[in-house]
PDB file of N, CA and C in Angstrom:
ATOM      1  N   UNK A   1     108.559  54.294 169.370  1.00  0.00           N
ATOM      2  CA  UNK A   1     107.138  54.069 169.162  1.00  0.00           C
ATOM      3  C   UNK A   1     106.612  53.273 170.344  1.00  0.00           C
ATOM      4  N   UNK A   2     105.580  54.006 170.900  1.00  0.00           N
ATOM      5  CA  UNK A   2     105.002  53.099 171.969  1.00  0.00           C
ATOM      6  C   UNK A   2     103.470  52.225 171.323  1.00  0.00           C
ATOM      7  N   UNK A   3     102.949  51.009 172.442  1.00  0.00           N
ATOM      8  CA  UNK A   3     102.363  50.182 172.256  1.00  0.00           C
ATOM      9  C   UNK A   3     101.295  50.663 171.751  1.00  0.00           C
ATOM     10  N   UNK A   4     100.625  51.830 172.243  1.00  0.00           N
ATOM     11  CA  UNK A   4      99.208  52.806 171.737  1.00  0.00           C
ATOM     12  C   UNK A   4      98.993  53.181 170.471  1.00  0.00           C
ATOM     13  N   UNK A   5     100.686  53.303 170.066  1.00  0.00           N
ATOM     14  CA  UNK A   5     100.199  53.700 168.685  1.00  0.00           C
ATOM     15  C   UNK A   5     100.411  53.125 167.745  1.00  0.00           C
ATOM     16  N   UNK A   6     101.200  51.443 167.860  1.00  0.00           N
ATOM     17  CA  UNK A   6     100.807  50.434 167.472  1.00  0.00           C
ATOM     18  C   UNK A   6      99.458  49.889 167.251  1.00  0.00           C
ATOM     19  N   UNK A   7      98.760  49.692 168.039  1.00  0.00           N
ATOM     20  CA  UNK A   7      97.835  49.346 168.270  1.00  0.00           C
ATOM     21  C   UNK A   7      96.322  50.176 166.970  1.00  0.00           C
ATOM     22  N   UNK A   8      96.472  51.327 167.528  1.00  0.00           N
ATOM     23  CA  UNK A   8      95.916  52.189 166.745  1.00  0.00           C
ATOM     24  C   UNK A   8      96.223  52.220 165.319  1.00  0.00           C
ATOM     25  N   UNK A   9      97.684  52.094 164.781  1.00  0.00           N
ATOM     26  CA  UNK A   9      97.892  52.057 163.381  1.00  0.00           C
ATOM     27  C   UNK A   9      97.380  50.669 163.074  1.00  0.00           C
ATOM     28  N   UNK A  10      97.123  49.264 163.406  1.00  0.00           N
ATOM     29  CA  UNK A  10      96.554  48.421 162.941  1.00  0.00           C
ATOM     30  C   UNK A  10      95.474  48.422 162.965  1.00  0.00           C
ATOM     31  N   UNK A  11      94.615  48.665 164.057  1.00  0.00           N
ATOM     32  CA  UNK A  11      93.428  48.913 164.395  1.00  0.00           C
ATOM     33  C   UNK A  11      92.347  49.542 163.054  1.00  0.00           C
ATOM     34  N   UNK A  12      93.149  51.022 162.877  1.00  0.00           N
ATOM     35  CA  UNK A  12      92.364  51.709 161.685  1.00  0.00           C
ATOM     36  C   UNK A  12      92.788  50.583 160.825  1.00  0.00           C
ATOM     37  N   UNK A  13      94.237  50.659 160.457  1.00  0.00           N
ATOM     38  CA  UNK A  13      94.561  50.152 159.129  1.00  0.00           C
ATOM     39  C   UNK A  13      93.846  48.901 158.730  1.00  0.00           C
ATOM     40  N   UNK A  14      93.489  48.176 159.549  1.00  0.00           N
ATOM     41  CA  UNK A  14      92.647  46.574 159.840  1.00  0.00           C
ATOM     42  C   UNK A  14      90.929  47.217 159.746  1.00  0.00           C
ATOM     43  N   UNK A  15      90.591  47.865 159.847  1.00  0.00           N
ATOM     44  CA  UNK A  15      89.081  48.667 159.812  1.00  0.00           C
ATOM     45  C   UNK A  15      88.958  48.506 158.187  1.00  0.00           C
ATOM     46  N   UNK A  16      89.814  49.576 157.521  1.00  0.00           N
ATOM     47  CA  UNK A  16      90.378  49.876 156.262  1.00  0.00           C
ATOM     48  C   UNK A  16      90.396  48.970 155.368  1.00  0.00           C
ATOM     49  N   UNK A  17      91.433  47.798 155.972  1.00  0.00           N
ATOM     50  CA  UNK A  17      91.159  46.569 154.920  1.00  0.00           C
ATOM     51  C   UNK A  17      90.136  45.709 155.016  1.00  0.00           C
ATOM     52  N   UNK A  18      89.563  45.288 155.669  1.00  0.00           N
ATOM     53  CA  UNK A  18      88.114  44.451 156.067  1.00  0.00           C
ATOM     54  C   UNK A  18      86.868  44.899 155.610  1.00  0.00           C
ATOM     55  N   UNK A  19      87.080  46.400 155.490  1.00  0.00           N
ATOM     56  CA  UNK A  19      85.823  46.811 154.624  1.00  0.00           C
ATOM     57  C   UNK A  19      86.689  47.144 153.163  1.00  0.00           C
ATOM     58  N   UNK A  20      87.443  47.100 152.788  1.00  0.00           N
ATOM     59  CA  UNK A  20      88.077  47.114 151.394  1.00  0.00           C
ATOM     60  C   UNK A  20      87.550  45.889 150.818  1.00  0.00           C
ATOM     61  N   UNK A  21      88.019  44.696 151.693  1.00  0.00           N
ATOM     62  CA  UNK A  21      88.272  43.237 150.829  1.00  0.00           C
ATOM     63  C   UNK A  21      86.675  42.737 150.969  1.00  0.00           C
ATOM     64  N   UNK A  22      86.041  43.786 151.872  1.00  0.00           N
ATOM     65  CA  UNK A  22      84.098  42.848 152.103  1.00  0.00           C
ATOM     66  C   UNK A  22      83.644  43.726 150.836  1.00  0.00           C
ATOM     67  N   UNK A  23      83.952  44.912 151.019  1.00  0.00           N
ATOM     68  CA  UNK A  23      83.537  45.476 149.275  1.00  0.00           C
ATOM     69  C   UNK A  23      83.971  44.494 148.345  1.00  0.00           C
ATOM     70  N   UNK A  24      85.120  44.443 148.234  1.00  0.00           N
ATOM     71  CA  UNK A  24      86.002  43.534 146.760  1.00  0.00           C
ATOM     72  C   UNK A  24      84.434  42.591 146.755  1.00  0.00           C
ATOM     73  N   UNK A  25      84.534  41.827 147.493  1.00  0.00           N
ATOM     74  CA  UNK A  25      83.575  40.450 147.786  1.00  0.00           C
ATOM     75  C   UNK A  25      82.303  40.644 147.559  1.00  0.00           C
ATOM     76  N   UNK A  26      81.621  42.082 148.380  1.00  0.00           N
ATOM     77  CA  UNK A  26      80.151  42.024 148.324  1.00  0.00           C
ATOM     78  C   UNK A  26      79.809  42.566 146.933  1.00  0.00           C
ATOM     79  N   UNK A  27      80.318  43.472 146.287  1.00  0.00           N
ATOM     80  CA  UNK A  27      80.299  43.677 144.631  1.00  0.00           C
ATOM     81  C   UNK A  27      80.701  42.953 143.693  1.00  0.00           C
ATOM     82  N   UNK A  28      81.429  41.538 143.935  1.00  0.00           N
ATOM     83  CA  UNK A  28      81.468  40.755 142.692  1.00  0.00           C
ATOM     84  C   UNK A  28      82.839  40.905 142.644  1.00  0.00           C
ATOM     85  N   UNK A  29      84.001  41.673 143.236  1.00  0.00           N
ATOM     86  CA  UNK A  29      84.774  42.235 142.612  1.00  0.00           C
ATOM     87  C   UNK A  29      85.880  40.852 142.388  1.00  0.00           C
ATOM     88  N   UNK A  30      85.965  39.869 143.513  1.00  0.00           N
ATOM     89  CA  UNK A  30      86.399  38.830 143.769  1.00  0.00           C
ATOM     90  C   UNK A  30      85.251  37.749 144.123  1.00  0.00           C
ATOM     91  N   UNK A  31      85.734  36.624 143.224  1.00  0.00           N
ATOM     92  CA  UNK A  31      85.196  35.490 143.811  1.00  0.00           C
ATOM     93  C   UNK A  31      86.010  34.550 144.404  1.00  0.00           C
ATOM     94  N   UNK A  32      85.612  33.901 145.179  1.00  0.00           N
ATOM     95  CA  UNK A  32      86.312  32.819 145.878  1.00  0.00           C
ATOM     96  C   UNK A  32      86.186  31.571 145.119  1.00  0.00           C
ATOM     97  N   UNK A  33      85.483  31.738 144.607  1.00  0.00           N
ATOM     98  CA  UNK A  33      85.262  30.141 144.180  1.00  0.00           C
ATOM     99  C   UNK A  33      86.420  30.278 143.016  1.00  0.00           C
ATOM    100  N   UNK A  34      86.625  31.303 142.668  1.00  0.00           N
ATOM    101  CA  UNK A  34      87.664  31.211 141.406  1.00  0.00           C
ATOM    102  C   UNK A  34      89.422  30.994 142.102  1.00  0.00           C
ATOM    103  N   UNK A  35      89.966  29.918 142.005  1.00  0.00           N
ATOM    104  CA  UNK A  35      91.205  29.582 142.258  1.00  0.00           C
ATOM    105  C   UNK A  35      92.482  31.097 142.427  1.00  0.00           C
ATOM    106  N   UNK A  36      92.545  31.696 141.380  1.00  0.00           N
ATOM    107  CA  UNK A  36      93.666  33.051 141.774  1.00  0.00           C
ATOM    108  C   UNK A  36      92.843  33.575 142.081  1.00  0.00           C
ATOM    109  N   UNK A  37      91.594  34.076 142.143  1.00  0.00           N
ATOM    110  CA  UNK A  37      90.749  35.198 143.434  1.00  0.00           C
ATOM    111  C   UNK A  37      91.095  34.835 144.467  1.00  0.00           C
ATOM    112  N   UNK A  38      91.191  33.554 145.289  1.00  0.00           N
ATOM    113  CA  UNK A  38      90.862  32.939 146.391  1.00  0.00           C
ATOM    114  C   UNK A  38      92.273  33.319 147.224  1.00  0.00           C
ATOM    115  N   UNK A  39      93.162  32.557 145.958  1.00  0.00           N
ATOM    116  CA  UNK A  39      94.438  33.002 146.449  1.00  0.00           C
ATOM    117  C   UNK A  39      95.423  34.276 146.651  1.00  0.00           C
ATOM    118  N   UNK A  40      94.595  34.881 146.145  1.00  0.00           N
ATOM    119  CA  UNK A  40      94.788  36.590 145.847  1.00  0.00           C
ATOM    120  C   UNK A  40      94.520  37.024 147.486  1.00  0.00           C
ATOM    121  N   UNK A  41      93.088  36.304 147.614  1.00  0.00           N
ATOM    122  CA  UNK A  41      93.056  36.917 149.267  1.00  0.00           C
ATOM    123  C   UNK A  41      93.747  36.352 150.310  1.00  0.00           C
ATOM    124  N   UNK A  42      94.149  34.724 149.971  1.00  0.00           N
ATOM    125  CA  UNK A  42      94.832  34.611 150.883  1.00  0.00           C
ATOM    126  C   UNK A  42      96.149  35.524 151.388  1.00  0.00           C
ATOM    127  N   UNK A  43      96.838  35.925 150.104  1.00  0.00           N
ATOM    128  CA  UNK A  43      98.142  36.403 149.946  1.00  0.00           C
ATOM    129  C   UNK A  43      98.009  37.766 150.638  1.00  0.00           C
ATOM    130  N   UNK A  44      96.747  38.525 150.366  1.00  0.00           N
ATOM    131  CA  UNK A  44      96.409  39.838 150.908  1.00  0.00           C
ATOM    132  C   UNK A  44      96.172  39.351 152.775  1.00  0.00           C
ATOM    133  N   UNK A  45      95.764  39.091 153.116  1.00  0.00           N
ATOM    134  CA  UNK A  45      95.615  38.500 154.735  1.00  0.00           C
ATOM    135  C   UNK A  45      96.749  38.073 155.495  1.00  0.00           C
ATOM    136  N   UNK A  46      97.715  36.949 154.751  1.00  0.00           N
ATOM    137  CA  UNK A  46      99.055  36.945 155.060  1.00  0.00           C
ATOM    138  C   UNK A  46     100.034  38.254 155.112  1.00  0.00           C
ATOM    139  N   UNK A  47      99.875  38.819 154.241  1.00  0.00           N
ATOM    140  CA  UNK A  47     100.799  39.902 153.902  1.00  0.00           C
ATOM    141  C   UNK A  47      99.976  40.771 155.338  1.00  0.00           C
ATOM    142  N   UNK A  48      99.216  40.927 155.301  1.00  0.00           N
ATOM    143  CA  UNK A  48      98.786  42.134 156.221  1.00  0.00           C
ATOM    144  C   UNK A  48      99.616  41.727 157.988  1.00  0.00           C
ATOM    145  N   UNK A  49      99.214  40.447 157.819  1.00  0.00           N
ATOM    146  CA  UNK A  49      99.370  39.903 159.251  1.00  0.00           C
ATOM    147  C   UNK A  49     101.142  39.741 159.473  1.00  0.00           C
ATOM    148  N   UNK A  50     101.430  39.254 158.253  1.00  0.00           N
ATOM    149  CA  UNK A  50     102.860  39.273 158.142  1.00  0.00           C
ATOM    150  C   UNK A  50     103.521  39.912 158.356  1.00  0.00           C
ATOM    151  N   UNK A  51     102.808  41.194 158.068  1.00  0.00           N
ATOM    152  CA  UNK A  51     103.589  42.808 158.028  1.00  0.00           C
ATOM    153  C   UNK A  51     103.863  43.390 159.637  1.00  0.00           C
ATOM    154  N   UNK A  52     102.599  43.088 160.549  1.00  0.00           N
ATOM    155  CA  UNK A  52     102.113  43.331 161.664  1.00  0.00           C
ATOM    156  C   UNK A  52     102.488  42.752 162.547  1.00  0.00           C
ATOM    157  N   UNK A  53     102.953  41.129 162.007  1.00  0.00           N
ATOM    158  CA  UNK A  53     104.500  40.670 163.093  1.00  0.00           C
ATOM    159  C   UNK A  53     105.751  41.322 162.947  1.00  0.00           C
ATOM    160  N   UNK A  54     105.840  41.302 161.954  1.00  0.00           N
ATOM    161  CA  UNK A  54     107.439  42.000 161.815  1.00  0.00           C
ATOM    162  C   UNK A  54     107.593  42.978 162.104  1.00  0.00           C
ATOM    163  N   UNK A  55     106.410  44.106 162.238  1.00  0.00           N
ATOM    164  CA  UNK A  55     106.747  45.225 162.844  1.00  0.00           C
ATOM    165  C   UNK A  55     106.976  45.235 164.392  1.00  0.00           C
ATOM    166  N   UNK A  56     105.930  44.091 164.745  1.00  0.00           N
ATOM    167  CA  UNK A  56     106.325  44.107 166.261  1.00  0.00           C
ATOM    168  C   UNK A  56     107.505  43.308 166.533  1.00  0.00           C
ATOM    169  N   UNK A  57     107.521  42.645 166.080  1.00  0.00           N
ATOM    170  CA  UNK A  57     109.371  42.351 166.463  1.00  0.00           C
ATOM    171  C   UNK A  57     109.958  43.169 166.188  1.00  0.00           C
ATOM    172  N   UNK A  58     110.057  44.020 165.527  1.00  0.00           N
ATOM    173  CA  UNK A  58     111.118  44.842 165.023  1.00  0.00           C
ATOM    174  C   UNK A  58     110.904  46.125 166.481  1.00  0.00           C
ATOM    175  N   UNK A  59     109.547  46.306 166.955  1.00  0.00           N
ATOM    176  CA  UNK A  59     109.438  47.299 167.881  1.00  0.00           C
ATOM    177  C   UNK A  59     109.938  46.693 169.346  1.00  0.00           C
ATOM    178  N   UNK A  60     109.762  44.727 169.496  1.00  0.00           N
ATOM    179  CA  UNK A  60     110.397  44.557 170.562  1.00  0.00           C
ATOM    180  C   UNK A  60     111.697  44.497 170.929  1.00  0.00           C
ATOM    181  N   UNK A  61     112.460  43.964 169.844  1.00  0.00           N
ATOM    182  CA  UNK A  61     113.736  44.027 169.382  1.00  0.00           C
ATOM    183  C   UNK A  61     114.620  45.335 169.478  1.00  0.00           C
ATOM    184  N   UNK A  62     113.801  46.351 169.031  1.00  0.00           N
ATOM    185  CA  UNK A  62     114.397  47.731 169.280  1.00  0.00           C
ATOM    186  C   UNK A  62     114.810  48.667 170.573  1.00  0.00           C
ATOM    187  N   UNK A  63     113.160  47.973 171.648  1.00  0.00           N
ATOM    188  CA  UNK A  63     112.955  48.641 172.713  1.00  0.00           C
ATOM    189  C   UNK A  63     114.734  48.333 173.729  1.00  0.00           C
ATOM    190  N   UNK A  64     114.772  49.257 174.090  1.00  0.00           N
ATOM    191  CA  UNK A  64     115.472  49.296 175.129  1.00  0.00           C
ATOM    192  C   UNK A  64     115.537  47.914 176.271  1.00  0.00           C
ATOM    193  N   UNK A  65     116.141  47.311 176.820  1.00  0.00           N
ATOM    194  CA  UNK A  65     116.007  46.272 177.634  1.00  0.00           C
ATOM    195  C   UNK A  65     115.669  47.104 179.096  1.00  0.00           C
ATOM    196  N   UNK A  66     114.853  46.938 180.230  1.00  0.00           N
ATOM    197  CA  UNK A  66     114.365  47.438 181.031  1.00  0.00           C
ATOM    198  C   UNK A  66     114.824  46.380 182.382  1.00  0.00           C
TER     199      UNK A  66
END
């Protein structure tokens, strides 16, 4: 896997969730002010970002040494 299409799979996938979780938010669907809403999103933001390191380590880690 090269860097482009890294890039691109977060890119959309990050498009995707930002207007997912501004819906959740702009319809009521989550509130923040409510303690497990709040933390619900934190956990969703971590996880995303979390996911998006580990893949890139896992893609630098993999690459070939040059």
């Amino acid at each position: 896997m090269n860097w482009p299409q890294v890039i691109y799979q977060y890119t959309v996938g990050g498009i995707f969730f930002v207007v997912t979780l501004g819906l959740c938010l702009g319809l009521g669907a989550v509130d923040l002010k409510n303690r497990s809403d709040k933390k619900a999103v934190i956990y969703l933001i971590a996880g995303f970002l979390g996911y998006l390191t580990l893949h890139v380590a896992w893609i630098v880690l993999a690459s070939p040494q040059r």
